[in-house]
C-alpha atoms as a PDB file:
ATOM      1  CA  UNK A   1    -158.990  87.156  49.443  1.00  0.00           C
ATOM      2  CA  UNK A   2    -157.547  90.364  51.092  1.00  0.00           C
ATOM      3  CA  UNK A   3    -158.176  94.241  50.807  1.00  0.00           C
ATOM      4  CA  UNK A   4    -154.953  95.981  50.489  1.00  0.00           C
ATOM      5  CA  UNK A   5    -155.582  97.334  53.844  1.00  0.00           C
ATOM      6  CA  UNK A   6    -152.703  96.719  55.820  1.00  0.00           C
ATOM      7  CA  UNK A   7    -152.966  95.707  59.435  1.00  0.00           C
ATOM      8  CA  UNK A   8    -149.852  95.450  60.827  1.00  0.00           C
ATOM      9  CA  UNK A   9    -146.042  96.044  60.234  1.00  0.00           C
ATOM     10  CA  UNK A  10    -144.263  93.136  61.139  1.00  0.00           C
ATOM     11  CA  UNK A  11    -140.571  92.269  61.719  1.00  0.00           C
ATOM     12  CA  UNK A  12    -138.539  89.505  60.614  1.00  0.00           C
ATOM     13  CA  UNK A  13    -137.210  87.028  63.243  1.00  0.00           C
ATOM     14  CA  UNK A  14    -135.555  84.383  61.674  1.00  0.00           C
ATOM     15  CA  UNK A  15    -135.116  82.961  58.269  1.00  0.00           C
ATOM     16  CA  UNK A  16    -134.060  79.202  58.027  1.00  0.00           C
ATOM     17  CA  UNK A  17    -133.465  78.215  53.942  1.00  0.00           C
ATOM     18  CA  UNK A  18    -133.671  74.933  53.097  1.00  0.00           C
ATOM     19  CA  UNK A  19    -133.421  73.083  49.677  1.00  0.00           C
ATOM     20  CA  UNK A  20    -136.332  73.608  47.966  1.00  0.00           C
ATOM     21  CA  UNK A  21    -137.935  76.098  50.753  1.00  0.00           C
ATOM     22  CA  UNK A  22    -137.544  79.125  53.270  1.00  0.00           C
ATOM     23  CA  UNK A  23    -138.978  78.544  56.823  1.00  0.00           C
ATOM     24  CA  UNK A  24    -139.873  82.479  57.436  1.00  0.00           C
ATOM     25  CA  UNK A  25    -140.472  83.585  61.224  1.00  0.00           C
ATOM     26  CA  UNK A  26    -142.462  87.024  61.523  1.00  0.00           C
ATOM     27  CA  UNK A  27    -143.119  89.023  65.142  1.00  0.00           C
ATOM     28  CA  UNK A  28    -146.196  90.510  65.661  1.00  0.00           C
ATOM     29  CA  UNK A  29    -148.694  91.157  67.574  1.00  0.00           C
ATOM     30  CA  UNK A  30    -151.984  92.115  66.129  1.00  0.00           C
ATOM     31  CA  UNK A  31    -152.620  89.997  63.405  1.00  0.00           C
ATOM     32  CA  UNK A  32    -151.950  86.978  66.057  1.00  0.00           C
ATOM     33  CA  UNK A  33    -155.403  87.946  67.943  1.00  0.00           C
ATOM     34  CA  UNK A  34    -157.421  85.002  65.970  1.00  0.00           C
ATOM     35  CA  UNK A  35    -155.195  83.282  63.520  1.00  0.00           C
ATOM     36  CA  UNK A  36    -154.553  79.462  63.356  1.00  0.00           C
ATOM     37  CA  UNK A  37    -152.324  76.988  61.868  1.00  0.00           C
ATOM     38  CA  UNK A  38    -153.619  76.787  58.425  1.00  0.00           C
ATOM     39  CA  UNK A  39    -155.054  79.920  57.899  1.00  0.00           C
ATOM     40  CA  UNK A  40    -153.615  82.608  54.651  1.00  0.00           C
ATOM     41  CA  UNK A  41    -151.925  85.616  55.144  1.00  0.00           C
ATOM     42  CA  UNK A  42    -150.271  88.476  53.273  1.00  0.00           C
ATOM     43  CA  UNK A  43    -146.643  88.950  53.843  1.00  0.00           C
ATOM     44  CA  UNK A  44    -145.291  92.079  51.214  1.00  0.00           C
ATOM     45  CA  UNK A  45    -148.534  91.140  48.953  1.00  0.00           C
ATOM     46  CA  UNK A  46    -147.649  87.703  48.886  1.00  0.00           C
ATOM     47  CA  UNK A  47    -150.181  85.285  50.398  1.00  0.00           C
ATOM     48  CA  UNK A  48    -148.769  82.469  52.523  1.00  0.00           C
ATOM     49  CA  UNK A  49    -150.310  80.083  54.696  1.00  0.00           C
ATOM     50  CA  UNK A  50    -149.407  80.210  58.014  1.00  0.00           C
ATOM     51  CA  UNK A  51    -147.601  76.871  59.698  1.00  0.00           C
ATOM     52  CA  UNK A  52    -146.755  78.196  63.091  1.00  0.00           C
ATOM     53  CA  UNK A  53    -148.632  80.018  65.892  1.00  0.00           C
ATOM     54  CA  UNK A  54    -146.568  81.535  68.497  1.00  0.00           C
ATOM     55  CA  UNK A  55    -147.199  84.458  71.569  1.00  0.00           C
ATOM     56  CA  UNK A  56    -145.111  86.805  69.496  1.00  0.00           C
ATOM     57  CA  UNK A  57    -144.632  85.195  66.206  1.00  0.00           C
ATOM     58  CA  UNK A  58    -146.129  83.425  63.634  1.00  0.00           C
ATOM     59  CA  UNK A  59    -143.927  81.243  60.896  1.00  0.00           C
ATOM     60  CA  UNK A  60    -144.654  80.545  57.243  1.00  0.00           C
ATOM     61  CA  UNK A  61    -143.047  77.927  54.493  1.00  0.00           C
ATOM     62  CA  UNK A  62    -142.337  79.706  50.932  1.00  0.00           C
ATOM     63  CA  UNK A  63    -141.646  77.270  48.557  1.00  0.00           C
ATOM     64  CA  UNK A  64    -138.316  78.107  45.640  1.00  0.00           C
ATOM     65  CA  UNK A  65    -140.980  79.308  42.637  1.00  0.00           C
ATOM     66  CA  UNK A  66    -142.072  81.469  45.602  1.00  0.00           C
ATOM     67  CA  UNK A  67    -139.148  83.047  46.286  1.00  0.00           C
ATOM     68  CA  UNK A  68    -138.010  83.471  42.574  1.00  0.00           C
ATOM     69  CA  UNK A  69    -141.780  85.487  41.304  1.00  0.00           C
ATOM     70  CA  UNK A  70    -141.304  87.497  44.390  1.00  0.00           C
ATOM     71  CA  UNK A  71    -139.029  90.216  46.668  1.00  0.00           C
ATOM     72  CA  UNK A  72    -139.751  87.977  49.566  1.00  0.00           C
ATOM     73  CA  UNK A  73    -136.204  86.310  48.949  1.00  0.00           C
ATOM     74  CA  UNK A  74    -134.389  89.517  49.601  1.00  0.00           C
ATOM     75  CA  UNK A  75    -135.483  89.847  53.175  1.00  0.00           C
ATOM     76  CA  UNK A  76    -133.109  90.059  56.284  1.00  0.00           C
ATOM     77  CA  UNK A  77    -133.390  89.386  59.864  1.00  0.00           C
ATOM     78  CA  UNK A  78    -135.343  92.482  61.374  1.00  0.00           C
ATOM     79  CA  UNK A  79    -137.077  94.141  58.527  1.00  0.00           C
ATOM     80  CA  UNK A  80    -140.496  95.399  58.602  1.00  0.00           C
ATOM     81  CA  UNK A  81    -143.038  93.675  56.373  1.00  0.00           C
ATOM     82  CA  UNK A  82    -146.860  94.708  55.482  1.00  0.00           C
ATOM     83  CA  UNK A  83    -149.639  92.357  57.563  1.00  0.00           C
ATOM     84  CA  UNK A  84    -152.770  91.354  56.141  1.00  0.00           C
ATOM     85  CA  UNK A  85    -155.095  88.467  57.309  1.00  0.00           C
ATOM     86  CA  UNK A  86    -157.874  87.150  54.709  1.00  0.00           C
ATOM     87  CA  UNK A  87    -160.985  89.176  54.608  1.00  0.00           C
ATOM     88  CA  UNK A  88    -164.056  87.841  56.251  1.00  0.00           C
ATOM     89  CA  UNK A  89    -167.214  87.683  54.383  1.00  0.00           C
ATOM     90  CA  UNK A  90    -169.626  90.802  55.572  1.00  0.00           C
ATOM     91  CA  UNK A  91    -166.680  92.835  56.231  1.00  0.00           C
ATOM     92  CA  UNK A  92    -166.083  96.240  54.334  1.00  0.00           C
ATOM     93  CA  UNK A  93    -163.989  96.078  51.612  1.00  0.00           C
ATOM     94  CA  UNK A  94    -162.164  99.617  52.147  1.00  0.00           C
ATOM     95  CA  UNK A  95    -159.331  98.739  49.468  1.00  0.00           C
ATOM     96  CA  UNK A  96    -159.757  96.455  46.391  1.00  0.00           C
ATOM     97  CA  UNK A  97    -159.812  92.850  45.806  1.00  0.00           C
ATOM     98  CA  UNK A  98    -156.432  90.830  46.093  1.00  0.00           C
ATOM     99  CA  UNK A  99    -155.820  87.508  45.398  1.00  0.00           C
ATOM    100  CA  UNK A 100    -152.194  87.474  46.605  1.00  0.00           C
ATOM    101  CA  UNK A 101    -150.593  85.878  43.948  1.00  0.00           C
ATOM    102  CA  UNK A 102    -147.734  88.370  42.513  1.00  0.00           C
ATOM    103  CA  UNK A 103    -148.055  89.557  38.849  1.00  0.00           C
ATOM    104  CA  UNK A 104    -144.058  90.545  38.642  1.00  0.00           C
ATOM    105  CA  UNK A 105    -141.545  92.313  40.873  1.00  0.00           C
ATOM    106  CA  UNK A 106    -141.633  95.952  40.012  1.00  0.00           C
ATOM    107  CA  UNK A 107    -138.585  98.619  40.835  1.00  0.00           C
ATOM    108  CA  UNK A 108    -138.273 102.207  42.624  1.00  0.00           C
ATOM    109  CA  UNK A 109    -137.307 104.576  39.935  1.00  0.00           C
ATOM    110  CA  UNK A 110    -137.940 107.863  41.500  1.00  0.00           C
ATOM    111  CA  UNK A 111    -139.073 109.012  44.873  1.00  0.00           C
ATOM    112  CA  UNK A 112    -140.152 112.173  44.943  1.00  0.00           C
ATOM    113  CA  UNK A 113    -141.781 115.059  47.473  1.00  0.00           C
ATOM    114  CA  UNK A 114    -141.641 115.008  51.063  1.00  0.00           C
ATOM    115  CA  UNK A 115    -141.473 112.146  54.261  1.00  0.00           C
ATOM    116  CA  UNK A 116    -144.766 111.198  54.557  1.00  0.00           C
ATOM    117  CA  UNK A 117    -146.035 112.611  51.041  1.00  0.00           C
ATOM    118  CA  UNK A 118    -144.361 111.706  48.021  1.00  0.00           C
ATOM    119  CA  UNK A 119    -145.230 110.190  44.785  1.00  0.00           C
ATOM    120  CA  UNK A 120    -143.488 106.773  43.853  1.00  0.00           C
ATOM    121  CA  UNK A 121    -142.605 105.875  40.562  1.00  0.00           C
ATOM    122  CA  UNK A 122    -142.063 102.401  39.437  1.00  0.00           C
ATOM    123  CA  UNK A 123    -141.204 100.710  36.683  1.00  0.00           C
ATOM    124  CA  UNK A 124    -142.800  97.589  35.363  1.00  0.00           C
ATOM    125  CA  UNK A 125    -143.415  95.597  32.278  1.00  0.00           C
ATOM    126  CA  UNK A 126    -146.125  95.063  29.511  1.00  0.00           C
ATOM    127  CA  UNK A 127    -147.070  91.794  31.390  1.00  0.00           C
ATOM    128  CA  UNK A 128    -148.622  94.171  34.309  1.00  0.00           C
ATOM    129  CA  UNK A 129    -148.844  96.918  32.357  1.00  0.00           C
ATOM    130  CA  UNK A 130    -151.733  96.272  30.306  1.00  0.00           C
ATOM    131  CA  UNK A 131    -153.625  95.949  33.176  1.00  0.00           C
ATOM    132  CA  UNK A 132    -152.980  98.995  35.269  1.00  0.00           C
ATOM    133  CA  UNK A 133    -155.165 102.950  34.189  1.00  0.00           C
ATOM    134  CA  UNK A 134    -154.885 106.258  35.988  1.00  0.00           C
ATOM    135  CA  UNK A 135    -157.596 106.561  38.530  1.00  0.00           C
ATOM    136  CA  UNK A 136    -157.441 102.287  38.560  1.00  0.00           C
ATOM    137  CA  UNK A 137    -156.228  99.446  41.333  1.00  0.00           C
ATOM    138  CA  UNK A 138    -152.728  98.577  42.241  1.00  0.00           C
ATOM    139  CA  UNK A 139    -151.129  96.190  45.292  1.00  0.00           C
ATOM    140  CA  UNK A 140    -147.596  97.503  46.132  1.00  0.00           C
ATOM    141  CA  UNK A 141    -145.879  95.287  48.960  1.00  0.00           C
ATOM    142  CA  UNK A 142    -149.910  94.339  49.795  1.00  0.00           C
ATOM    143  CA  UNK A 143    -151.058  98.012  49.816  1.00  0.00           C
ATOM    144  CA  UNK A 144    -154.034  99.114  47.924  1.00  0.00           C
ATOM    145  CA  UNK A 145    -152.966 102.143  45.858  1.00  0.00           C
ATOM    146  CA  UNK A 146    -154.648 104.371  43.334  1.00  0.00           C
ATOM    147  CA  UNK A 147    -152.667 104.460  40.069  1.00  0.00           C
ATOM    148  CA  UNK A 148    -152.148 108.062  39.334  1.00  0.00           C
ATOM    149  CA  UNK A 149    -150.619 108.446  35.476  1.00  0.00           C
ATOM    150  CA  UNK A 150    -149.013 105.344  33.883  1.00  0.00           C
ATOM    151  CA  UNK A 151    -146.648 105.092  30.977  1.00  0.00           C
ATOM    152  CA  UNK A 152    -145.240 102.115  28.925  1.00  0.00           C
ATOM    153  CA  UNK A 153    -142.647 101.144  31.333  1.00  0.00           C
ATOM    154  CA  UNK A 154    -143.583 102.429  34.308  1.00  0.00           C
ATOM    155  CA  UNK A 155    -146.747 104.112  36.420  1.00  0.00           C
ATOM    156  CA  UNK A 156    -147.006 106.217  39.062  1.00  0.00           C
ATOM    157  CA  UNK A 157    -149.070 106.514  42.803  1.00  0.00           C
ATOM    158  CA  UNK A 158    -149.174 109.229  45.542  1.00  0.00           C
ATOM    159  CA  UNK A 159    -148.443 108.221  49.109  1.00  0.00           C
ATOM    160  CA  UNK A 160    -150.348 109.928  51.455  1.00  0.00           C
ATOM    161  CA  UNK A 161    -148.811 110.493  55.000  1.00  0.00           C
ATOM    162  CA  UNK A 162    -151.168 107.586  56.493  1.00  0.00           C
ATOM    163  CA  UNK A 163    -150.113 105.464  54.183  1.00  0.00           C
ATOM    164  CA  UNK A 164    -146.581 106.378  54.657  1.00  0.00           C
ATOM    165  CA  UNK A 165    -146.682 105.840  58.529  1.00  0.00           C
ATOM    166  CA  UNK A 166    -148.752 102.493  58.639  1.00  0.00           C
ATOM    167  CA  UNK A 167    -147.020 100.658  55.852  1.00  0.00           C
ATOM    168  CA  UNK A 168    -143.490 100.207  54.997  1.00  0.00           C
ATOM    169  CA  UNK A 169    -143.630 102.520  51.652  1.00  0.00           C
ATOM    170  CA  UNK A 170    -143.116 105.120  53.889  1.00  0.00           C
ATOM    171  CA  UNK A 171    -139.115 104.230  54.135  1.00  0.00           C
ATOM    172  CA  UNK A 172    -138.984 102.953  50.763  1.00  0.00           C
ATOM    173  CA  UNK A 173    -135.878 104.262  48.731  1.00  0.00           C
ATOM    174  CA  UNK A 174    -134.896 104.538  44.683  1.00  0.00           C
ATOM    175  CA  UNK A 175    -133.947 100.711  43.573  1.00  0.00           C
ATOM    176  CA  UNK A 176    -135.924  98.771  46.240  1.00  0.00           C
ATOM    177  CA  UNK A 177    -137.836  96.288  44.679  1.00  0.00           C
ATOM    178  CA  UNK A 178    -141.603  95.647  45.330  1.00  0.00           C
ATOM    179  CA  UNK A 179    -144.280  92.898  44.825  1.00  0.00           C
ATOM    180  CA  UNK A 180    -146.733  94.102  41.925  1.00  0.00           C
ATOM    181  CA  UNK A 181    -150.468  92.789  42.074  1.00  0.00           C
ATOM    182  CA  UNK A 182    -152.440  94.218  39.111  1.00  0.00           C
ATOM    183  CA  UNK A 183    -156.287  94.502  39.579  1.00  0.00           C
ATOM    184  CA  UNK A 184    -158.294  91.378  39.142  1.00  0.00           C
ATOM    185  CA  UNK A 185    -161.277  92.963  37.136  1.00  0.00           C
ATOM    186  CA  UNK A 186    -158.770  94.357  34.917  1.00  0.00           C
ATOM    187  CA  UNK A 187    -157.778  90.258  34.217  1.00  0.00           C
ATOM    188  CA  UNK A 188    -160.982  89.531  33.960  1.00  0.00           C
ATOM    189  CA  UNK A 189    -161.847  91.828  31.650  1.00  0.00           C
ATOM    190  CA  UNK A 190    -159.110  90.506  29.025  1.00  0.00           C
ATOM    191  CA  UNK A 191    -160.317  87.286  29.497  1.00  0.00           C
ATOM    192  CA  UNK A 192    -163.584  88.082  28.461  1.00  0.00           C
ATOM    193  CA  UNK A 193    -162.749  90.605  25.408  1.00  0.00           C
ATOM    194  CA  UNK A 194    -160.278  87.870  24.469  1.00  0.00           C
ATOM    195  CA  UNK A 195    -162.627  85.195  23.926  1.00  0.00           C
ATOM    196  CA  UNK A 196    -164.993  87.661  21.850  1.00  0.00           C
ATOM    197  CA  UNK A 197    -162.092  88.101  19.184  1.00  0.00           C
ATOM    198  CA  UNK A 198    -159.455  90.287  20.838  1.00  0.00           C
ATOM    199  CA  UNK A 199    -159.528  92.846  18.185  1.00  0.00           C
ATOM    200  CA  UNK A 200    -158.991  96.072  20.201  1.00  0.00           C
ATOM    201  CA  UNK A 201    -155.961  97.860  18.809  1.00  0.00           C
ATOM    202  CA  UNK A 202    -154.875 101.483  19.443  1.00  0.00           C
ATOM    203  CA  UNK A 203    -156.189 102.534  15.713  1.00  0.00           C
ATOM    204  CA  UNK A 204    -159.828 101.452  16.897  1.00  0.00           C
ATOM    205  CA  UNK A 205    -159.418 103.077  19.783  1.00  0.00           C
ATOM    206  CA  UNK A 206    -158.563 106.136  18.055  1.00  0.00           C
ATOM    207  CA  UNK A 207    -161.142 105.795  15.892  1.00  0.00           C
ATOM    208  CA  UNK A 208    -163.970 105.834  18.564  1.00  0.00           C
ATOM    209  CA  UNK A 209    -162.413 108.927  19.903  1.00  0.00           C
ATOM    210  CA  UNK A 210    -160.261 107.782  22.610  1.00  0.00           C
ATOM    211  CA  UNK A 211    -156.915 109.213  22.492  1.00  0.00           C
ATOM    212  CA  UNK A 212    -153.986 106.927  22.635  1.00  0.00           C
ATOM    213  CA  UNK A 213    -151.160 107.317  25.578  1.00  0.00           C
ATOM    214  CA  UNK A 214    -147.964 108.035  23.626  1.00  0.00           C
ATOM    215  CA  UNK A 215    -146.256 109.054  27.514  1.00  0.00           C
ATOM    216  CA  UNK A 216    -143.215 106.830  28.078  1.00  0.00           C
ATOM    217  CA  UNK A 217    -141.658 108.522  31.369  1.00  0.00           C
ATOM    218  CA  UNK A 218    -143.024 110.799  33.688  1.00  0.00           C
END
């Protein structure tokens, strides 16, 4: 499991493809302290386990169904890439919960307000979603973010200047694409209400008082 908290910006050293796999080579230098062979880390939100230990470097297989559920396949020689090692038990958990697995590949529509504090707006689809509320959980690239509004097709989150500096959002443009991890409780959740029937609709909603999100764009 990870936190969203990222530790490190990486660079890409080399990329080897192969036929049904990418041998990935990342330089870095504090996430190298006390990982192994064997261990998981987050690359972009995307946990990996790592298969090479070097002074500078570490190196990471990411198998085809990998590549295709993820933006990890549109990565060149030399660009940055969020760093996260797996959480130790007893540690604070400053972010949220991630399990590293990628929900869907989201894109930047709109980039707004200044260098280091701007709101992002990205557009995803019902899959993800259903699962993402203002004031609620989402991984971008690996980076815990709170979800300020969110519409049908897309939501939106405010990057503040730390955030901006210490991750690679910070030189994100319109059109990028980024790795979308929805909030596990929100998964659990369904799973739970599903197996009790699964009858929530918008017209009970409304009918208990809650007012229904008609908001498509922002």
């Amino acid at each position: 499991m990870f936190t969203g908290l990222i530790e490190e910006v990486g660079k890409i050293g080399e990329i080897r493809k192969g036929s049904d796999s990418t041998f990935l080579t990342v330089k870095a230098s504090g996430v190298l302290k006390d990982i192994k062979v064997g261990d998981s880390i987050l690359i972009n939100g995307v946990c990996l386990t790592v298969k090479v230990v070097n002074l500078d470097s570490f190196s990471v297989d990411i198998i085809s169904e990998t590549l295709k559920r993820t933006n990890l396949a549109m990565l060149s020689t030399g660009e940055a890439v969020n760093l996260e090692r797996a959480m130790k038990l007893g540690e604070r958990l400053g972010g949220h919960l991630l399990s590293g697995h990628i929900d869907e590949v989201g894109t930047i529509e709109e980039k707004r307000g200044v260098k280091d504090n701007f709101i992002l707006r990205i557009s995803a689809s019902q899959k993800i979603i259903r699962y993402i509320i203002p004031q609620g959980s989402i991984a971008i690239d690996g980076v815990s973010l709170t979800v300020v509004d969110c519409g049908y097709h897309n939501f939106t989150v405010a990057i503040i200047p730390h955030t901006a500096q210490a991750t690679t959002l910070g030189v994100k443009k319109n059109g990028e694409a980024v790795n979308l991890e929805a909030d596990l409780i929100s998964k659990y959740a369904e799973k739970l209400l599903g197996k009790q029937g699964g009858n929530i609709t918008n017209d009970f909603l409304i009918k208990l008082g809650y007012q229904a999100n008609q908001s498509e764009t922002f």
